[in-house]
Structure formats: structure tokens, C-alpha cells
Protein backbone atom coordinates (compact mmCIF):
# COMPACT_ATOMS: atom_id res chain seq x y z
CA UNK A 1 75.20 88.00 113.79
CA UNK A 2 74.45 86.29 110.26
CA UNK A 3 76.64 83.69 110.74
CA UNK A 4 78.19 81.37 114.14
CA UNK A 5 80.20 78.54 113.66
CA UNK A 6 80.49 77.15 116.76
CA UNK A 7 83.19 73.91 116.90
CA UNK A 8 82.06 72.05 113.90
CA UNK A 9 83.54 69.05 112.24
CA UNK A 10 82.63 67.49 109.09
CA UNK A 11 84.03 63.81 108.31
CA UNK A 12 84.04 61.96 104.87
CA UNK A 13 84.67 58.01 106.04
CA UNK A 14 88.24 58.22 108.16
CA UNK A 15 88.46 62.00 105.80
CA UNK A 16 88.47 64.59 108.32
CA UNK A 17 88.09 67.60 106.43
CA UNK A 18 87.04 69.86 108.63
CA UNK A 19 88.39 69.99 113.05
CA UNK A 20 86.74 72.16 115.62
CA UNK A 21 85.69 75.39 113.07
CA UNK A 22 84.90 78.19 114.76
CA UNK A 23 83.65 81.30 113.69
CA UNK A 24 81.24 84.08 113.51
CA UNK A 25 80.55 86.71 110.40
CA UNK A 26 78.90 90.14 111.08
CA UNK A 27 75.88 91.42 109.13
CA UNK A 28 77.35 93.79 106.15
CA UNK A 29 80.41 92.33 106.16
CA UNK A 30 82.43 91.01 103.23
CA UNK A 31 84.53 88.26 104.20
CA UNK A 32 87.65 86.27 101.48
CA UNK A 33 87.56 82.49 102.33
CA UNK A 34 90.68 81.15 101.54
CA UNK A 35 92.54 77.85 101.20
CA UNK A 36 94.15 75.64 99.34
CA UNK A 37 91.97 72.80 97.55
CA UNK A 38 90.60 70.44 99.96
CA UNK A 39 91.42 72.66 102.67
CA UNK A 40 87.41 72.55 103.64
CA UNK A 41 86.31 75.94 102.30
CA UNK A 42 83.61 74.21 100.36
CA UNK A 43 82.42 71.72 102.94
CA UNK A 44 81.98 74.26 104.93
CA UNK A 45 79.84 76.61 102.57
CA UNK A 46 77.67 73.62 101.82
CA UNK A 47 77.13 72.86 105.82
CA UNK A 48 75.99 76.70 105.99
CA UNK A 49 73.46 76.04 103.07
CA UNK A 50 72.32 73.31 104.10
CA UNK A 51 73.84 71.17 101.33
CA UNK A 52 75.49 68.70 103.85
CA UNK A 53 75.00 67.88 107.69
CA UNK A 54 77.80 68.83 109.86
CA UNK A 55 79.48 65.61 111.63
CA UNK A 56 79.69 67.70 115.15
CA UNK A 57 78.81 71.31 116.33
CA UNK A 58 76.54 73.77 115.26
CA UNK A 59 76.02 76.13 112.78
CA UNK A 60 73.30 79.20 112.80
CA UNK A 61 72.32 81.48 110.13
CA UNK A 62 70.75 84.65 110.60
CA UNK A 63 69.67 82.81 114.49
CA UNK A 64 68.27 79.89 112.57
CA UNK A 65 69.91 76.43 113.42
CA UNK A 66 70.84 74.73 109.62
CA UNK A 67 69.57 71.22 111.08
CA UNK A 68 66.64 72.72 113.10
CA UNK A 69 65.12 75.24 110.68
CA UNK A 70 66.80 74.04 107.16
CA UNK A 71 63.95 76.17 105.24
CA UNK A 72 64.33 79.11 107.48
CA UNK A 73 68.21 79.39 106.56
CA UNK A 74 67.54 78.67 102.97
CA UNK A 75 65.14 81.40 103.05
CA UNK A 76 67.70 84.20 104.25
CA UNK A 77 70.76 82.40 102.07
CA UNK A 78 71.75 82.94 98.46
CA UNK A 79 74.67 80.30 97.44
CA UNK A 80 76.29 80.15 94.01
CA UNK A 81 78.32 76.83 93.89
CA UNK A 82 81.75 76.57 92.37
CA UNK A 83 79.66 74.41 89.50
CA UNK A 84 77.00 76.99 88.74
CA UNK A 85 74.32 74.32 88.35
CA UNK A 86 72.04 75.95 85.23
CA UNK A 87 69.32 74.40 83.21
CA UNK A 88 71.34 75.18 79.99
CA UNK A 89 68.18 74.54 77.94
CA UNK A 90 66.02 77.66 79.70
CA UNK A 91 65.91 80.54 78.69
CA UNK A 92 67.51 83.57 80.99
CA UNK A 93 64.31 84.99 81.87
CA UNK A 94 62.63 81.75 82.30
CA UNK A 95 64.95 80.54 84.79
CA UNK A 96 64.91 82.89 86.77
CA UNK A 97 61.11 82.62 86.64
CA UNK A 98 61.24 78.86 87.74
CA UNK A 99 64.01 79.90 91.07
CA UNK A 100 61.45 82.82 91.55
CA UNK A 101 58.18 80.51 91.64
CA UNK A 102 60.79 78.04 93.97
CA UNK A 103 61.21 80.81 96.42
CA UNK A 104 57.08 81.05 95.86
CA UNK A 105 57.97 85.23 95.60
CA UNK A 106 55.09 87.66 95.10
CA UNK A 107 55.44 89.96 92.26
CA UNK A 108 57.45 88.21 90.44
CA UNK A 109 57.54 89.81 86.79
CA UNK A 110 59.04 92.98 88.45
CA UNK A 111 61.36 90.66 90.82
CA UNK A 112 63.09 89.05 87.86
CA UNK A 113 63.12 92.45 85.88
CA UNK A 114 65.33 94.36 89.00
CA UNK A 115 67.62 91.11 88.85
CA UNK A 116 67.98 91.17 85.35
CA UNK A 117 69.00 94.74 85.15
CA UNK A 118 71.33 94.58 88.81
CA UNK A 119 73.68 91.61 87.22
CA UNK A 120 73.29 93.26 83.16
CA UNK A 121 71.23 90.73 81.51
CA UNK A 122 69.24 92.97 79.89
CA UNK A 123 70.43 92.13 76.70
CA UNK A 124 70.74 88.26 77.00
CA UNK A 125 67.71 88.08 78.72
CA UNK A 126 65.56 86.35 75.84
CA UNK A 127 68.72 83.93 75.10
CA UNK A 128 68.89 80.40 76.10
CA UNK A 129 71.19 80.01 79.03
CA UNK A 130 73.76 77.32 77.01
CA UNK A 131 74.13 80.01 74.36
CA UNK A 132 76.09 82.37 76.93
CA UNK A 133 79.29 82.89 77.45
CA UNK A 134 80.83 82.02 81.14
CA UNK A 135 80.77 85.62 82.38
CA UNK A 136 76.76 85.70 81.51
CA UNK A 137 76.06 82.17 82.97
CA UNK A 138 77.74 83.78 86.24
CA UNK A 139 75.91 86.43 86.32
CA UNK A 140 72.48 84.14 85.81
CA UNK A 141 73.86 82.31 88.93
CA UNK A 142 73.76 85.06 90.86
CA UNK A 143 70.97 86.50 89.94
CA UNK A 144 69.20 83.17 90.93
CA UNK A 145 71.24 83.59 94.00
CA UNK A 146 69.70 87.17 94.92
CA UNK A 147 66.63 86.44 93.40
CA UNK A 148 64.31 86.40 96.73
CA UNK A 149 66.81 89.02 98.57
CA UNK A 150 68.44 86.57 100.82
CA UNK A 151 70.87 88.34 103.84
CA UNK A 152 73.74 86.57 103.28
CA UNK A 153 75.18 85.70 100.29
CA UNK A 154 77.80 82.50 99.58
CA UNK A 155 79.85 83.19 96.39
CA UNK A 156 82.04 79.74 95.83
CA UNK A 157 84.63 80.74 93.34
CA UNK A 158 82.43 82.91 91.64
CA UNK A 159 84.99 84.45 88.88
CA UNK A 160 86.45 80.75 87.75
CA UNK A 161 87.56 80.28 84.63
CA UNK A 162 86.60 84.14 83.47
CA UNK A 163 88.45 85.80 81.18
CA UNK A 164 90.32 89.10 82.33
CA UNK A 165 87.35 91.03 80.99
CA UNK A 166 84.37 89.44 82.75
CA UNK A 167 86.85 88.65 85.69
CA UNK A 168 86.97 92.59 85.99
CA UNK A 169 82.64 93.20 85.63
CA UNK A 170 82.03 90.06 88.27
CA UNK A 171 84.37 91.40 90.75
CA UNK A 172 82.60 95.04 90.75
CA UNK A 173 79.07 93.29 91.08
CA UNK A 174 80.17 91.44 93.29
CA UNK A 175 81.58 94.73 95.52
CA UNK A 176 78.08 96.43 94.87
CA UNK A 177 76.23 93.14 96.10
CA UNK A 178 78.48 93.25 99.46
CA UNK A 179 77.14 97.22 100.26
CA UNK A 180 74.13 95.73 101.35
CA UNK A 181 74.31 91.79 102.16
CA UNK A 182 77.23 90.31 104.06
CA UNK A 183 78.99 88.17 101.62
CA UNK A 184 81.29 84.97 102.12
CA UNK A 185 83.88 84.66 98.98
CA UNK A 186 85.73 82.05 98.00
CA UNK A 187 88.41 82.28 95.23
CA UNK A 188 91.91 81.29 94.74
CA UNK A 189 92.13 84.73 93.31
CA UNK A 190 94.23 87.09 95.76
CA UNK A 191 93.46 90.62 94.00
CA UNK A 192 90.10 89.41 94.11
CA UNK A 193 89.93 89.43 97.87
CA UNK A 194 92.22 92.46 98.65
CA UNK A 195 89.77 94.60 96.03
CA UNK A 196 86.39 93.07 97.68
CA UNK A 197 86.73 91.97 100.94
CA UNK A 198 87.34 93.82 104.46
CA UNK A 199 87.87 90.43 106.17
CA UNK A 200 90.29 87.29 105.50
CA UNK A 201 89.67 83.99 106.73
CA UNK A 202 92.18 81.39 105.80
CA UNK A 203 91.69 78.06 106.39
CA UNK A 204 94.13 74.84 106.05
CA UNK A 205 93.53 71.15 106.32
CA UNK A 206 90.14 71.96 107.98
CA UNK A 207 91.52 74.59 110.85
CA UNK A 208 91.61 78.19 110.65
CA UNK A 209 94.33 79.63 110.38
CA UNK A 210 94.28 82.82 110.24
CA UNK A 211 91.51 85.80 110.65
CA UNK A 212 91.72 89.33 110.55
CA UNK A 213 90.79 92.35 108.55
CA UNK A 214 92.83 91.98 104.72
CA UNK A 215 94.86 95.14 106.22
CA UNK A 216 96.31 93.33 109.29
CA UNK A 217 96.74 89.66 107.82
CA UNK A 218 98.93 91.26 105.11
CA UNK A 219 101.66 92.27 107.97
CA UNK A 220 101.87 88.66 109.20
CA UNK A 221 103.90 87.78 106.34
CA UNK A 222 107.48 87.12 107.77
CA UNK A 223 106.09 87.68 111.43
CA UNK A 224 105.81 91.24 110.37
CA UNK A 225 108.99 92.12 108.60
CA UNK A 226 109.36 95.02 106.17
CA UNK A 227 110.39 94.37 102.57
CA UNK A 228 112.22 97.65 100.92
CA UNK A 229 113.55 97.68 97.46
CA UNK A 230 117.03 99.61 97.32
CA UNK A 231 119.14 100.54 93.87
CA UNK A 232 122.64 102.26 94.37
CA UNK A 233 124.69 103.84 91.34
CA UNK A 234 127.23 101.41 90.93
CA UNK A 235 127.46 97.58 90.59
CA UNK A 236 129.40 97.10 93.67
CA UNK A 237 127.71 94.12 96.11
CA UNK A 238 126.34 95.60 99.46
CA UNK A 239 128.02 92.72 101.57
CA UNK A 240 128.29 94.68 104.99
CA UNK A 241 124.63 95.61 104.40
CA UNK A 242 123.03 92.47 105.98
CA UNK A 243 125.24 93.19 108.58
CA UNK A 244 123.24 95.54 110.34
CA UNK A 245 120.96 95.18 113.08
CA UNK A 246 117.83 96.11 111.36
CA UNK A 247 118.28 93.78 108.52
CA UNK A 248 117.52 90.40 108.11
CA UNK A 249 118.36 89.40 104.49
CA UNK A 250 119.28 91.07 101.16
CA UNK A 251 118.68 89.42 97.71
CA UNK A 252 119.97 90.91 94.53
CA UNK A 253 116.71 91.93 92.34
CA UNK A 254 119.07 91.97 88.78
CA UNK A 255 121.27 95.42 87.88
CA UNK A 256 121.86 97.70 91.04
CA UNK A 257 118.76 96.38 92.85
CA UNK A 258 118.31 94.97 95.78
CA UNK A 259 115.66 93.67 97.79
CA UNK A 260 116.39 93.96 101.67
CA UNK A 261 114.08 92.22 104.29
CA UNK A 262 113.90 94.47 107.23
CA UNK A 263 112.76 93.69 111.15
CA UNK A 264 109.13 95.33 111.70
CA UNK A 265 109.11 98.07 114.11
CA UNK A 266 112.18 99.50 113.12
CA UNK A 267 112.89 102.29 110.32
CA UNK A 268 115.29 100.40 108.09
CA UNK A 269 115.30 103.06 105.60
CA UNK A 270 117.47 105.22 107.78
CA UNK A 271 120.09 102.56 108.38
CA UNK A 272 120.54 102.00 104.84
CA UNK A 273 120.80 105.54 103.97
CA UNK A 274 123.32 105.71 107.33
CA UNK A 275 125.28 102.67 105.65
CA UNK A 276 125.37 104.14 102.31
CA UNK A 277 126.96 107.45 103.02
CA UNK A 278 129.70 105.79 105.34
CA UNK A 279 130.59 103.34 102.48
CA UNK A 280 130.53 106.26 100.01
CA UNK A 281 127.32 104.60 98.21
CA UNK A 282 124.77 106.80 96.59
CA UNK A 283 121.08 105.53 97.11
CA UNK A 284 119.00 106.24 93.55
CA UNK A 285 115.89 104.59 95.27
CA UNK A 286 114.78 103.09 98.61
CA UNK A 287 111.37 102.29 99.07
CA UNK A 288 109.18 99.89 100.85
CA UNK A 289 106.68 97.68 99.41
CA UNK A 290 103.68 95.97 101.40
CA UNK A 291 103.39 92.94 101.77
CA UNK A 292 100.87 91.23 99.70
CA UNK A 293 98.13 88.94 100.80
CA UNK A 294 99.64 86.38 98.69
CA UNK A 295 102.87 85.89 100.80
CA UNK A 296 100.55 85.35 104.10
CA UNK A 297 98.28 82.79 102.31
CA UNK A 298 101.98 80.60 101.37
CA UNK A 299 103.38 80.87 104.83
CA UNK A 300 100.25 79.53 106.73
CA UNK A 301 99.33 76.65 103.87
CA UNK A 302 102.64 75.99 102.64
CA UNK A 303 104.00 71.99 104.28
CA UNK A 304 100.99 72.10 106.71
């Protein structure tokens, strides 16, 4: 196991902001963090790395207890903070020299060359670090990150503020990092985590609220319902549509669309096409559309 939360609570003052947290993170596995702001994603990132105490419970990393053996878990963790903290005035390669010499790493020419050329700094490598753009900087974080080959890697909003470009190039290192190291992500960024991560954790106002592989938190949108998107030829309203058993709303989508909300477990799509052909309505296209992780994430933090 790299990672066991085991009923922890963080306060700030009367702030509790995070209640009873439990959980527990595989080796290899790449898991979304999700939440609104202030929901406790980053208390609880800095609690693993040792950044701030925990106010009750435990946490271990890799077996090693973050109060007990702080150095050991700093050893086998690799954290990139929401506020990549960079000495804008070093140069790439000397940076990552000084985080190398930190980590007191043997070999550490050739260690700094392999991170240089895994995150593509090859070219900005003799720059100073305030001369590059975002996309670079991140990519200096995390190579200070992976720089003594930790196990687990914390990634705290690690595409913010990227353009669509470097957004894209982040995101694939990012999914070549998590092949080999079991990753924790946090991002606002829902195509982020359904093109990443194999696990979802959401959390709101300090509780977990959900956790799941992204394929099975997706259906609890709607407590599993089926959206389908349905165009007839003709401009005539469905009304006795919503009528049937299967159905649980219909919205008009603009034209001859329609948007029908179906019960889960139940084949919708041959009730419509039933409907239609007693009510002399031709179908053009019916199809259904998954639910996106997006939807989930607004039921469970939405008024809570």
C-alpha cells in the first residue's frame, strides 16, 4: 500500500477542514482528487508530505508514519504544489542540481540529464528559470519532483493556468509518469482526470464523498439514469413521451431534438422507438450519451 489514511482530521482554529478521512491508494495507481476549493484536497496533500501535522489520525506512506519517520516519507514522495515554488533566478540545470544535492543523490550529472530529457527541457535547459514560459516552469517542477525517483508522486493542480497547448504536453507526461509511480492528481480539470486517472476520489467540505474507478463514478450521476438524445422529422412536441414508464424527463435540445432522461436498467431506446411508431413519429436519431464525470462531481458538491 503507498498510501493509508486512516480517520484523520485537520483543524485551522474552530476551521474544520478536514472530518474522519479515510483512505488507502494502491502502488501503480493513478488516482483524480477532486473538490471544490476549500473542500480539503490540499490540506490533505500537504499532511501526506509532510507539509502540515494532521490534528487527529494517522497517515502512512509507503509503511512510514508522516510524524514518526518525516524524512523516510519525504524520501519516497515527490510533491509539486499548486504554487510551483522555483528559484526564478537559477538556471534550469542548476536547480535541479541544488534539489539533486538536497536529496544528497549519487551520480548526479547523469540524474539531472535523464530528468531533463523525461519532462523536454533539453532545450531550455541552459535558460534561467524566470525566462520560461508556465508550461516549462511546470515541467522544472516536476522534474524537481522526480528528481531522486520517489514512489509516489503528488501533482497539486499541476496544468493551472496552461494554455491549451502545454495543457495537452503536461497531461501526456503526466500519463507516462503514472506507468510506473502511483500518482495523486489534483485539478479542477474534468478531461484531465477521465484521460489520466483509473481512480476518482471526490471530496467535499473535508469528507469523501465519493470513490470508485472514473468508469463507475460516472454512472452515479442521477442515481444511475440514462441520458439519450432523440430527433424526430417533424416539429411536433413529444408530450405523451414522458409518459412512459421508462422515462423520467424530456427537455427540448432546440429544432427536433430532444434530450430524454431514462431509468438505468431499463432499455429506453426501445420504448421510444415503440412510442414513435404508434404515434406515427419517425425517429432520425436516438442515441445515448454517457454520463460525464462532470455531472457526478455537481451532484455530490453542489449545496453541501
Amino acid at each position: 500500500m503507498s498510501i493509508r489514511i486512516q480517520n484523520v482530521s485537520k483543524r485551522y482554529g474552530e476551521q474544520l477542514a478536514l472530518n474522519q478521512v479515510n483512505l488507502e491508494v494502491k502502488s501503480g495507481e493513478v488516482v483524480g482528487f477532486l473538490g471544490p476549493n476549500g473542500a480539503g484536497k490540499s490540506t490533505m496533500m500537504k499532511i501526506i508530505t509532510c507539509y502540515l501535522p494532521p490534528t487527529e489520525g494517522e497517515v502512512q506512506v509507503c509503511g512510514f508514519n508522516v510524524m514518526e519517520d518525516p524524512l523516510k516519507v519525504k524520501r519516497k514522495v515527490g510533491y509539486l504544489p499548486e504554487h510551483n515554488p522555483l528559484y526564478l533566478d537559477m538556471y534550469v540545470k542548476e536547480f535541479l542540481h541544488f534539489a539533486g544535492e538536497v536529496h544528497k543523490l549519487p551520480q548526479l550529472k547523469k540524474r539531472v540529464n535523464e530528468m531533463i530529457e523525461l519532462v523536454g527541457l533539453g532545450r531550455e535547459q541552459h535558460k534561467q528559470i524566470g525566462a520560461l514560459s508556465k508550461g516549462f516552469r511546470q515541467r522544472v517542477g516536476l522534474a524537481q519532483a522526480m528528481i531522486h525517483d520517489p514512489e509516489v508522486l503528488i501533482l497539486d493542480e499541476p496544468t493551472s493556468g496552461l494554455d491549451p497547448n502545454q495543457l495537452v504536453e503536461i497531461r501526456e507526461l503526466v500519463r507516462q509518469i503514472g506507468e510506473q509511480k502511483t500518482v495523486m492528481l489534483s485539478t479542477h480539470i474534468m478531461q484531465e482526470v477521465e484521460a489520466i486517472c483509473n481512480r476518482v476520489v471526490i471530496i467535499n467540505r473535508g469528507h469523501i464523498v465519493a470513490d470508485g474507478p472514473t468508469t463507475d463514478i460516472r454512472r452515479m450521476a442521477d442515481a444511475g439514469a440514462v441520458i439519450l438524445r432523440v430527433e424526430f422529422d417533424g416539429d411536433e412536441t413529444p408530450d405523451g413521451l414522458v409518459m412512459l414508464p421508462e422515462i423520467i424527463e424530456v427537455q427540448p435540445e432546440g429544432g427536433n431534438s430532444w434530450k430524454v432522461k431514462a431509468k438505468g436498467g431499463t432499455d429506453a431506446r426501445k420504448a421510444i422507438a415503440a412510442w414513435a411508431q404508434q404515434n406515427d413519429r419517425l425517429i432520425l436519431t436516438l442515441n445515448e450519451e454517457e454520463q460525464k464525470l462532470e455531472d457526478v462531481f455537481k451532484q455530490l458538491t453542489a449545496n453541501r
